[in-house]
Protein backbone atom coordinates (compact mmCIF):
# COMPACT_ATOMS: atom_id res chain seq x y z
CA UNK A 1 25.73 -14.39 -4.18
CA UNK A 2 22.00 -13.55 -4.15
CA UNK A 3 20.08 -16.43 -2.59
CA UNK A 4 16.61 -17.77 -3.44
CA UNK A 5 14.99 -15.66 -0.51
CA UNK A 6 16.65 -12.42 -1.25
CA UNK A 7 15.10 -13.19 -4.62
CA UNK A 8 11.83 -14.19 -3.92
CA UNK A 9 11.34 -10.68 -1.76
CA UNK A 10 13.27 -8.66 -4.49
CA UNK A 11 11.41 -9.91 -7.20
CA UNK A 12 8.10 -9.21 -5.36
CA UNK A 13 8.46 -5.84 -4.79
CA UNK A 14 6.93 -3.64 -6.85
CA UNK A 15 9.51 -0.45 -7.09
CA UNK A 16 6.75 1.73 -6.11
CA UNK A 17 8.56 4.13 -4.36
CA UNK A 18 5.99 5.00 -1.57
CA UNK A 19 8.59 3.68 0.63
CA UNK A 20 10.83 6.78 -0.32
CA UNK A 21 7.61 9.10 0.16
CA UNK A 22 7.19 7.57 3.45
CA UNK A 23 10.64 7.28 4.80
CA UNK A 24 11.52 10.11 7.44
CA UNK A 25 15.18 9.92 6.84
CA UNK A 26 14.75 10.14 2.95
CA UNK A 27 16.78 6.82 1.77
CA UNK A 28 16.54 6.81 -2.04
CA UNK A 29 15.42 2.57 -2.09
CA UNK A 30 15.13 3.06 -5.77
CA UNK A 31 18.92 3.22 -5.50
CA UNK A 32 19.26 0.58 -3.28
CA UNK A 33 16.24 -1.81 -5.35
CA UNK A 34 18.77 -0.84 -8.49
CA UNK A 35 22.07 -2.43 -6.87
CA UNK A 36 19.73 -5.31 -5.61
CA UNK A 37 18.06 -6.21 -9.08
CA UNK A 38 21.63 -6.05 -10.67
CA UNK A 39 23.37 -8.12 -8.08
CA UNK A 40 20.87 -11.17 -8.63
CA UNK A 41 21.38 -11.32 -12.32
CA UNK A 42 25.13 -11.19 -11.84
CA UNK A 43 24.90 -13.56 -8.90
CA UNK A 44 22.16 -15.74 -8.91
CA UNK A 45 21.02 -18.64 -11.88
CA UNK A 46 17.04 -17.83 -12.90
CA UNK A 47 15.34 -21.03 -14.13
CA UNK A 48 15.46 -21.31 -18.26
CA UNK A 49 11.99 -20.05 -18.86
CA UNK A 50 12.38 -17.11 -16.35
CA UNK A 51 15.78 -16.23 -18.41
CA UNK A 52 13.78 -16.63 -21.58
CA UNK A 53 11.08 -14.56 -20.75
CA UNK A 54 13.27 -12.14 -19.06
CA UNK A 55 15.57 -11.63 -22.36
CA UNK A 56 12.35 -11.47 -24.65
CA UNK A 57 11.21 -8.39 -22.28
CA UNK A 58 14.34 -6.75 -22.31
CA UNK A 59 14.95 -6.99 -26.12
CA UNK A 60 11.20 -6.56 -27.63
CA UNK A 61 9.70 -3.96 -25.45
CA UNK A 62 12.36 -1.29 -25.74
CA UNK A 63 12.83 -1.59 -29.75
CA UNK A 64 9.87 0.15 -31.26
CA UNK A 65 10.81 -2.09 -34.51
CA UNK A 66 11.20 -5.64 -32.59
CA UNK A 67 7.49 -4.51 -30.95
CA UNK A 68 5.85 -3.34 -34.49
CA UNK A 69 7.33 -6.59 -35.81
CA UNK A 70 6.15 -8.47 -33.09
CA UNK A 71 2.53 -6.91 -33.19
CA UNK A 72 1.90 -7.85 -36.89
CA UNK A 73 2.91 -11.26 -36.14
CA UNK A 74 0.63 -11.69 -33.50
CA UNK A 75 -2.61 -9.97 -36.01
CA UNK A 76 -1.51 -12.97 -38.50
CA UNK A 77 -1.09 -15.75 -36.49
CA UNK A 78 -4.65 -14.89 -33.86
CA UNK A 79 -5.73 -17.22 -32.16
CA UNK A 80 -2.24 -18.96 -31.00
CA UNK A 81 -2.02 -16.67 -28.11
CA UNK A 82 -3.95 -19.49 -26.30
CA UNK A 83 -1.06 -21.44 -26.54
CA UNK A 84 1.13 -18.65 -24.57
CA UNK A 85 1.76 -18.87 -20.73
CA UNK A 86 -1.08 -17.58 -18.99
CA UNK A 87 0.99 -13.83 -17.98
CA UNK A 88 1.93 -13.24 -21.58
CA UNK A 89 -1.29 -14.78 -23.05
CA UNK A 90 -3.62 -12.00 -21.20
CA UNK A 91 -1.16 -9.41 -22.54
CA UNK A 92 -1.38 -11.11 -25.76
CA UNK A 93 -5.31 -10.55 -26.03
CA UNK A 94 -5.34 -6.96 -25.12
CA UNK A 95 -3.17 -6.11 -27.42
CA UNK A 96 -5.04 -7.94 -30.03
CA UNK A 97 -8.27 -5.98 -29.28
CA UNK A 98 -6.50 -2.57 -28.96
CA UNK A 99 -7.48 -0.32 -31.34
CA UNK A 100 -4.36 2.20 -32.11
CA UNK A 101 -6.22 6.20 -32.26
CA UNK A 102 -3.93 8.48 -33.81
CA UNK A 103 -0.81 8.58 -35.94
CA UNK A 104 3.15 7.14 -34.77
CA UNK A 105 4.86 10.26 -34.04
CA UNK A 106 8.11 10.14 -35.71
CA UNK A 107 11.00 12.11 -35.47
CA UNK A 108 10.30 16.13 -36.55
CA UNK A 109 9.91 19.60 -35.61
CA UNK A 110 6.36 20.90 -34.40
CA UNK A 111 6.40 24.42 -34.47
CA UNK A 112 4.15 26.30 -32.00
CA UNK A 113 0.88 28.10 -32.88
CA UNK A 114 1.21 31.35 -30.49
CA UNK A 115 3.78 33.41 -30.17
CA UNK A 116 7.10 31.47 -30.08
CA UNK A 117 8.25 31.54 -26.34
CA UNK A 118 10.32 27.44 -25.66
CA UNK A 119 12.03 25.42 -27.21
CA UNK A 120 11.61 22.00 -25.75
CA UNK A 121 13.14 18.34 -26.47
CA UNK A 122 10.12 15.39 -26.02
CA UNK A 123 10.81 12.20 -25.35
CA UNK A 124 7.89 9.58 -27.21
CA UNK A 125 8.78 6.68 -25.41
CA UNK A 126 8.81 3.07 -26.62
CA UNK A 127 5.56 1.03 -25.82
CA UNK A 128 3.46 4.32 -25.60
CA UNK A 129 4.47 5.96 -29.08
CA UNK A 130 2.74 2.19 -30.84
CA UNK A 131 -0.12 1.41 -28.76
CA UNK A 132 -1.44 5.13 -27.66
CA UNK A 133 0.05 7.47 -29.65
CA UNK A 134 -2.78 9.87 -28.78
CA UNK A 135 -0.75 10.82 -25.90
CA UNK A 136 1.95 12.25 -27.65
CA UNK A 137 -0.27 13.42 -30.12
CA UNK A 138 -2.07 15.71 -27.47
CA UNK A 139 1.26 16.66 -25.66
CA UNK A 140 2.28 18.21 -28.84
CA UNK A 141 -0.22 20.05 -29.78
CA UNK A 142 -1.20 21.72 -26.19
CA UNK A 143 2.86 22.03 -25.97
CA UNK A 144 2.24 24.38 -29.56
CA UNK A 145 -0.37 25.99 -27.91
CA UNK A 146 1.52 27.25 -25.25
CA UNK A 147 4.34 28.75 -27.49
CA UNK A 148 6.79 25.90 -27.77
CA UNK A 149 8.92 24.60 -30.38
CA UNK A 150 8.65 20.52 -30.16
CA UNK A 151 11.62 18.68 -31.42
CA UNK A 152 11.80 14.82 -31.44
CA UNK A 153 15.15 13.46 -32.30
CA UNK A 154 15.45 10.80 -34.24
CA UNK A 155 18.61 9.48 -32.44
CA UNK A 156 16.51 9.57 -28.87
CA UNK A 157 15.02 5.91 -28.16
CA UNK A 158 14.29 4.15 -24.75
CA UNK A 159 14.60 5.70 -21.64
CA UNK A 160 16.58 2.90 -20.12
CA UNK A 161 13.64 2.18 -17.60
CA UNK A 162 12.78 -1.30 -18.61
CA UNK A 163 16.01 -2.98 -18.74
CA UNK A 164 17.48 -1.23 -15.45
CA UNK A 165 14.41 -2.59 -13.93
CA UNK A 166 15.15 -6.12 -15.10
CA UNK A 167 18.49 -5.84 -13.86
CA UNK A 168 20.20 -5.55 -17.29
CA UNK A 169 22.28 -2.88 -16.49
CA UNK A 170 24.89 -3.06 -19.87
CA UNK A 171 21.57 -2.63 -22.39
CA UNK A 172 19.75 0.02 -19.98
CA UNK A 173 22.97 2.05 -20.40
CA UNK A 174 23.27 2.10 -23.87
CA UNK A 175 19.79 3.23 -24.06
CA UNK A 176 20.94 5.69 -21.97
CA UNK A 177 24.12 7.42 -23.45
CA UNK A 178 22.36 7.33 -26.71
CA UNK A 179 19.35 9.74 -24.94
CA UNK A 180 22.50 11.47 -23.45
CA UNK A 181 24.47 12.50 -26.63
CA UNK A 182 21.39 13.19 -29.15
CA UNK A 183 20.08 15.64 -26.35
CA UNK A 184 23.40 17.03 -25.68
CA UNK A 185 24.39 17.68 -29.73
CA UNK A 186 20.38 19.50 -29.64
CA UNK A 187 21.06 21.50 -26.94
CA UNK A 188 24.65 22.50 -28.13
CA UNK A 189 23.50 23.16 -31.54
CA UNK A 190 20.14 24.81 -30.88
CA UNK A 191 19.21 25.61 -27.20
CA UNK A 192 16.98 22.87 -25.32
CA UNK A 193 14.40 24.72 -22.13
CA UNK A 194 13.54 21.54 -21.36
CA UNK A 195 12.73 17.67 -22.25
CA UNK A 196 9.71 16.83 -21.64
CA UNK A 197 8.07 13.59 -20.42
CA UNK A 198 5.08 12.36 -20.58
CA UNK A 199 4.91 8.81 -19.45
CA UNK A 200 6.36 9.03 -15.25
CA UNK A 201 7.92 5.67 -15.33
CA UNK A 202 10.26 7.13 -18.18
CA UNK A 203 10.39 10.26 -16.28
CA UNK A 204 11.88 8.97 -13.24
CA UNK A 205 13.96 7.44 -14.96
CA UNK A 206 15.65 10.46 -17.54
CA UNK A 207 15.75 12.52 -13.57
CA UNK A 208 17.68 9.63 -12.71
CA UNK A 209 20.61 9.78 -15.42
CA UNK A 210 23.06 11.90 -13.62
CA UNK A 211 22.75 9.88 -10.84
CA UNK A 212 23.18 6.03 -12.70
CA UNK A 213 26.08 7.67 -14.87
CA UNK A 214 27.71 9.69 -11.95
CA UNK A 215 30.98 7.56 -12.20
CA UNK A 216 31.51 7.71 -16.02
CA UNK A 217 34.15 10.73 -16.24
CA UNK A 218 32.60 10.84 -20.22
CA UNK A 219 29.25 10.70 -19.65
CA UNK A 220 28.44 12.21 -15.85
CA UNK A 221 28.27 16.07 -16.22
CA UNK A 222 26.34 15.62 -19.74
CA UNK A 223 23.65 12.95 -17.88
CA UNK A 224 23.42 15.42 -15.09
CA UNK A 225 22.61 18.43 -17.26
CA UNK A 226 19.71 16.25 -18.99
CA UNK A 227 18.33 15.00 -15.88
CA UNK A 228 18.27 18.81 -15.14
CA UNK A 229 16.38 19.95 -18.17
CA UNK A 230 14.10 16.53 -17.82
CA UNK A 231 10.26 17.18 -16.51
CA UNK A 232 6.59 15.91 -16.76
CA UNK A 233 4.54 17.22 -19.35
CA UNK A 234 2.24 18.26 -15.76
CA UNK A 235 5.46 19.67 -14.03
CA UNK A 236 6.34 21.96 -17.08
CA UNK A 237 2.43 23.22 -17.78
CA UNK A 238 2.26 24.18 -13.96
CA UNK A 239 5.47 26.17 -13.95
CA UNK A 240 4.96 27.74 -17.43
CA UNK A 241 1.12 28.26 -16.73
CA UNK A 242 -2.41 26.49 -18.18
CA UNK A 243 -3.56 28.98 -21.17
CA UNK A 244 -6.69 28.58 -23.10
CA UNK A 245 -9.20 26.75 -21.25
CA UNK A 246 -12.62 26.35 -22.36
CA UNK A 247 -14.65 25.72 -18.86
CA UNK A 248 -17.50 23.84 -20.52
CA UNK A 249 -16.04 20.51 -19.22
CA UNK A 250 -18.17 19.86 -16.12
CA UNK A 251 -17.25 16.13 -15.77
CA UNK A 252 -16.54 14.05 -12.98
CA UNK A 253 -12.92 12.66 -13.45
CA UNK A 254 -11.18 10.19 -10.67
CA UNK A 255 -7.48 10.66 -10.78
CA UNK A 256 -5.24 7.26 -10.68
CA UNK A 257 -1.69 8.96 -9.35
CA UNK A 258 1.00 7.14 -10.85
CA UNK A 259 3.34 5.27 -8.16
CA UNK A 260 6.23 6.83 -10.34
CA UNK A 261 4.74 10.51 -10.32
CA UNK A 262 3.60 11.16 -7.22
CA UNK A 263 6.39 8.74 -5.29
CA UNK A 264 9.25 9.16 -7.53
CA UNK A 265 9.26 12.30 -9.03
CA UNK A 266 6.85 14.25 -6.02
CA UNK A 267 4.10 15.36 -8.22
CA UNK A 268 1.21 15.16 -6.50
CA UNK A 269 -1.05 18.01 -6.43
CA UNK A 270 -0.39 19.48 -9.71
CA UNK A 271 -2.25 16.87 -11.79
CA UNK A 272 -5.25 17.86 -9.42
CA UNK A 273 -5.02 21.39 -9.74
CA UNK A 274 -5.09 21.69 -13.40
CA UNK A 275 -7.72 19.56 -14.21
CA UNK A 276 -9.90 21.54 -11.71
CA UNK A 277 -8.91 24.97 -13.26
CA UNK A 278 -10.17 23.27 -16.42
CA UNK A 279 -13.42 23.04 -14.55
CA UNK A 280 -13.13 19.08 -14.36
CA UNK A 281 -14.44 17.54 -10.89
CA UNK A 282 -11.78 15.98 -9.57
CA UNK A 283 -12.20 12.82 -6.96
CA UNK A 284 -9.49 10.76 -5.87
CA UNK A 285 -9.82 6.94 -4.67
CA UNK A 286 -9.33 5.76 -1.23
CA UNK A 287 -5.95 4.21 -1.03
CA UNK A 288 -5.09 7.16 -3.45
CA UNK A 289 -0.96 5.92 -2.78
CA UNK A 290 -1.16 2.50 -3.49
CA UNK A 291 0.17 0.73 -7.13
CA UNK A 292 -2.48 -0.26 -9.40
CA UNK A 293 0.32 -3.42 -9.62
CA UNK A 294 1.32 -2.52 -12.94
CA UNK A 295 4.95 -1.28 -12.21
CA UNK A 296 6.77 -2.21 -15.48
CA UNK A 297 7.07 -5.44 -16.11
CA UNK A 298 5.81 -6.57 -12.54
CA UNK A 299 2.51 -7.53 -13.97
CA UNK A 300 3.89 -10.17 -16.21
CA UNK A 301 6.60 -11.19 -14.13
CA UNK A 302 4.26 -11.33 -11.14
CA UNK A 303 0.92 -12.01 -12.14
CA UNK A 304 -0.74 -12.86 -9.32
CA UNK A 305 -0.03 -10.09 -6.58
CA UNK A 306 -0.75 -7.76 -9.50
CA UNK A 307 -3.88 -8.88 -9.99
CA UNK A 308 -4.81 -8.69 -6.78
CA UNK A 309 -3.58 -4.94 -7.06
CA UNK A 310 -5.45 -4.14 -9.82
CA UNK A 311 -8.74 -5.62 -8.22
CA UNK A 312 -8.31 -3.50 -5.13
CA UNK A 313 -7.23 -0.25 -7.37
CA UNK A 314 -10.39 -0.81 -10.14
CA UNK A 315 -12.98 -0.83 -7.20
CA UNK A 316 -11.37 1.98 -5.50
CA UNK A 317 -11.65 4.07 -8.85
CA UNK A 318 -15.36 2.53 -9.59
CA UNK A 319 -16.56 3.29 -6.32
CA UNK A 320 -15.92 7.14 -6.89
CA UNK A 321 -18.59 6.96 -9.90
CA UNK A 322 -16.54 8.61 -13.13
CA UNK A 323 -17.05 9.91 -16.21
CA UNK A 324 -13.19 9.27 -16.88
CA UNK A 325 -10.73 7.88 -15.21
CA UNK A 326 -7.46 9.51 -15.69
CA UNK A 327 -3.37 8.81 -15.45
CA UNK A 328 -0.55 9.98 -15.87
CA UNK A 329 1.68 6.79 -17.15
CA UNK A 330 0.78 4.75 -19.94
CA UNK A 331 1.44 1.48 -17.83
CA UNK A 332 -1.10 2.40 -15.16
CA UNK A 333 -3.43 2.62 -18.14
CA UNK A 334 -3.52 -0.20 -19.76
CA UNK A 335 -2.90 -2.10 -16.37
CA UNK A 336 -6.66 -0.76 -15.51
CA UNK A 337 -7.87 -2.06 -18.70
CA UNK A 338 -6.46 -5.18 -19.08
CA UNK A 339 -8.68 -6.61 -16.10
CA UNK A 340 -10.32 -9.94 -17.08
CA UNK A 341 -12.99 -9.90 -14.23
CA UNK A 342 -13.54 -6.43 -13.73
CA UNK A 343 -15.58 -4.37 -16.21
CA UNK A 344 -14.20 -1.02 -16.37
CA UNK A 345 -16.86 1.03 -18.26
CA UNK A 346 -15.47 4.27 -17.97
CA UNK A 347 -12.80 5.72 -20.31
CA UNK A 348 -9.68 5.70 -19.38
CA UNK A 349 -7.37 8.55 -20.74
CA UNK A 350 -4.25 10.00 -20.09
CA UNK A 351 -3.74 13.64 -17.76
CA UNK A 352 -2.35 15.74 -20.76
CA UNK A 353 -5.26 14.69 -23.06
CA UNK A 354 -8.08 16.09 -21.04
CA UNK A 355 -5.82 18.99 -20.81
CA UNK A 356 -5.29 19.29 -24.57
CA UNK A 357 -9.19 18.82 -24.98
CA UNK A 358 -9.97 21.33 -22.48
CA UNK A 359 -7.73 24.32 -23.80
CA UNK A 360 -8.90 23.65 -27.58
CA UNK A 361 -7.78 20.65 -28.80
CA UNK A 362 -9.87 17.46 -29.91
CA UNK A 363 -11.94 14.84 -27.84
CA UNK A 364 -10.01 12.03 -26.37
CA UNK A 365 -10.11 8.95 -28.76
CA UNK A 366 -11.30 6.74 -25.62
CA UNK A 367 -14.40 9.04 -25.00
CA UNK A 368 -16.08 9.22 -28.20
């Protein structure tokens, strides 16, 4: 059985992957952090309220409905977040002042606007498709703009991410086979290029699935063929090419790498390179490889070492001087705006929306 040290160090670590970027030998630790996250919940007895709040993570974040549900209850009853625990109470308040830009997607067919060239699956992910739909939004339409066909199942929820990451292996893979068929029956019935991501924590993740279902005889060669079509909205622009852009955008943009993007699925310099051939000027923080402390549900689980993450990260990103700051996962985002005691002034966007601005499309919501 786990014991209360193997725990305390588990629990602490963030599952930012730099370890894997910086190990010479190439261990895959996200393997290893897996098996260790789902041998303490099998082994080990959490106190009550750690169970409770675990449970509540695993069950509300992932369900899009549970979350909506849970959102409107919070708008009615303001004001009793004061009466939260101080990690969810923080959360609490920035959700409360969050103003949602842009319409839900919901499950369609978004045909492209040149000349017909992909057809592409998109996953809209759980938190991100409520809170900043924007990002989808502006995947979408620079996807149409580069001659692909955007389908979003209906039957496609969760990645998985969340409750793998909590240990809660049993819900994370029915998330999982779910993602698995309704791609499959797509692809089967009408070809699937690709399924594109555009949140990296999910990402990882969906590259993950043949990997995490590799001992299912039912389920193995179908999760490896969708980890195979899986890639970042950033990974499939590069390979298929940036069309489009309008040069005019001579701002200075630091670049927050997501732990998940640039450790776990090796995208580094692409990010870079397209927002500079959209004429953006690019600067990267010192400690450009180091977790803003967001990591999933790290910075309610562990509030403190996040926070002292997310100080470090903030003045790093301040001390380059932006216009914008951008990202390429929604949870780095709002981890860099959720600071209580440091004012982040500049707007804070997501990769694929200055991209969609640049090459035609509209203003990001968070700089006008």
């Amino acid at each position: 059985p786990a014991s209360p040290l193997d725990v305390k160090h588990l629990d602490r670590c963030l599952g930012c992957l730099s370890c894997m970027t910086a190990c010479p030998s190439g261990v895959n630790y996200m393997h290893l952090m897996e098996y260790g996250r789902r041998h303490i919940e099998q082994t080990y007895r959490r106190s009550f309220f750690e169970r409770l709040v675990r449970i509540l993570l695993g069950v509300v974040l992932p369900n899009p409905k549970i979350f909506k549900f849970i959102l409107g209850l919070a708008v009615i009853f303001r004001g009793f977040e004061k009466f939260l625990p101080k990690n969810l109470r923080k959360i609490a308040h920035f959700v409360l002042k969050l103003e949602v830009k842009g319409k839900v997607v919901t499950p369609s067919t978004f045909m492209p606007t040149s000349k017909h060239k992909y057809r592409v699956g998109m996953l809209v992910g759980c938190v991100q498709n409520q809170l900043y739909p924007e990002i989808n939004n502006a995947t979408i339409r620079l996807l149409n703009r580069h001659g692909c066909e955007v389908v979003v199942i209906k039957d496609v929820g969760c990645c998985g991410a969340l409750n793998l990451h909590l240990g809660q292996r049993e819900k994370a893979f029915k998330h999982i086979k779910s993602n698995v068929d309704a791609w499959c029956n797509e692809a089967e019935s009408s070809k699937l290029d690709a399924i594109i991501v555009n949140t990296s924590g999910c990402g990882t993740t969906v590259k993950d699935y043949g990997h995490l279902l590799r001992e299912d005889k039912k389920y193995s060669k179908k999760a490896n063929d969708i980890s195979q079509l899986s890639v970042d909205i950033i990974e499939f622009i590069s390979l298929i090419g940036l069309r489009g852009i309008n040069r005019e955008k001579k701002l200075k943009v630091a670049y927050q790498a997501a732990c998940s993007l640039q450790h776990g699925q090796s995208i580094c310099d692409e990010p870079l390179e397209l927002l500079k051939a959209c004429g953006f000027e690019v600067v990267v923080p010192s400690h450009g490889d180091l977790c803003c402390g967001a990591a999933g549900t790290y910075h309610i689980l562990q509030e403190k070492i996040s926070e002292e993450l997310q100080t470090k990260k903030i003045k790093s990103l301040v001390h380059c001087s932006p216009d914008i700051i951008a990202s390429g996962n929604v949870g780095c985002m709002m981890q860099l705006k959720m600071s209580d005691t440091n004012n982040v002034s500049f707007p804070i966007v997501h990769t694929v929306e200055l991209l969609d601005w640049a090459t035609g499309g509209p203003k990001p919501p968070s700089m006008k």
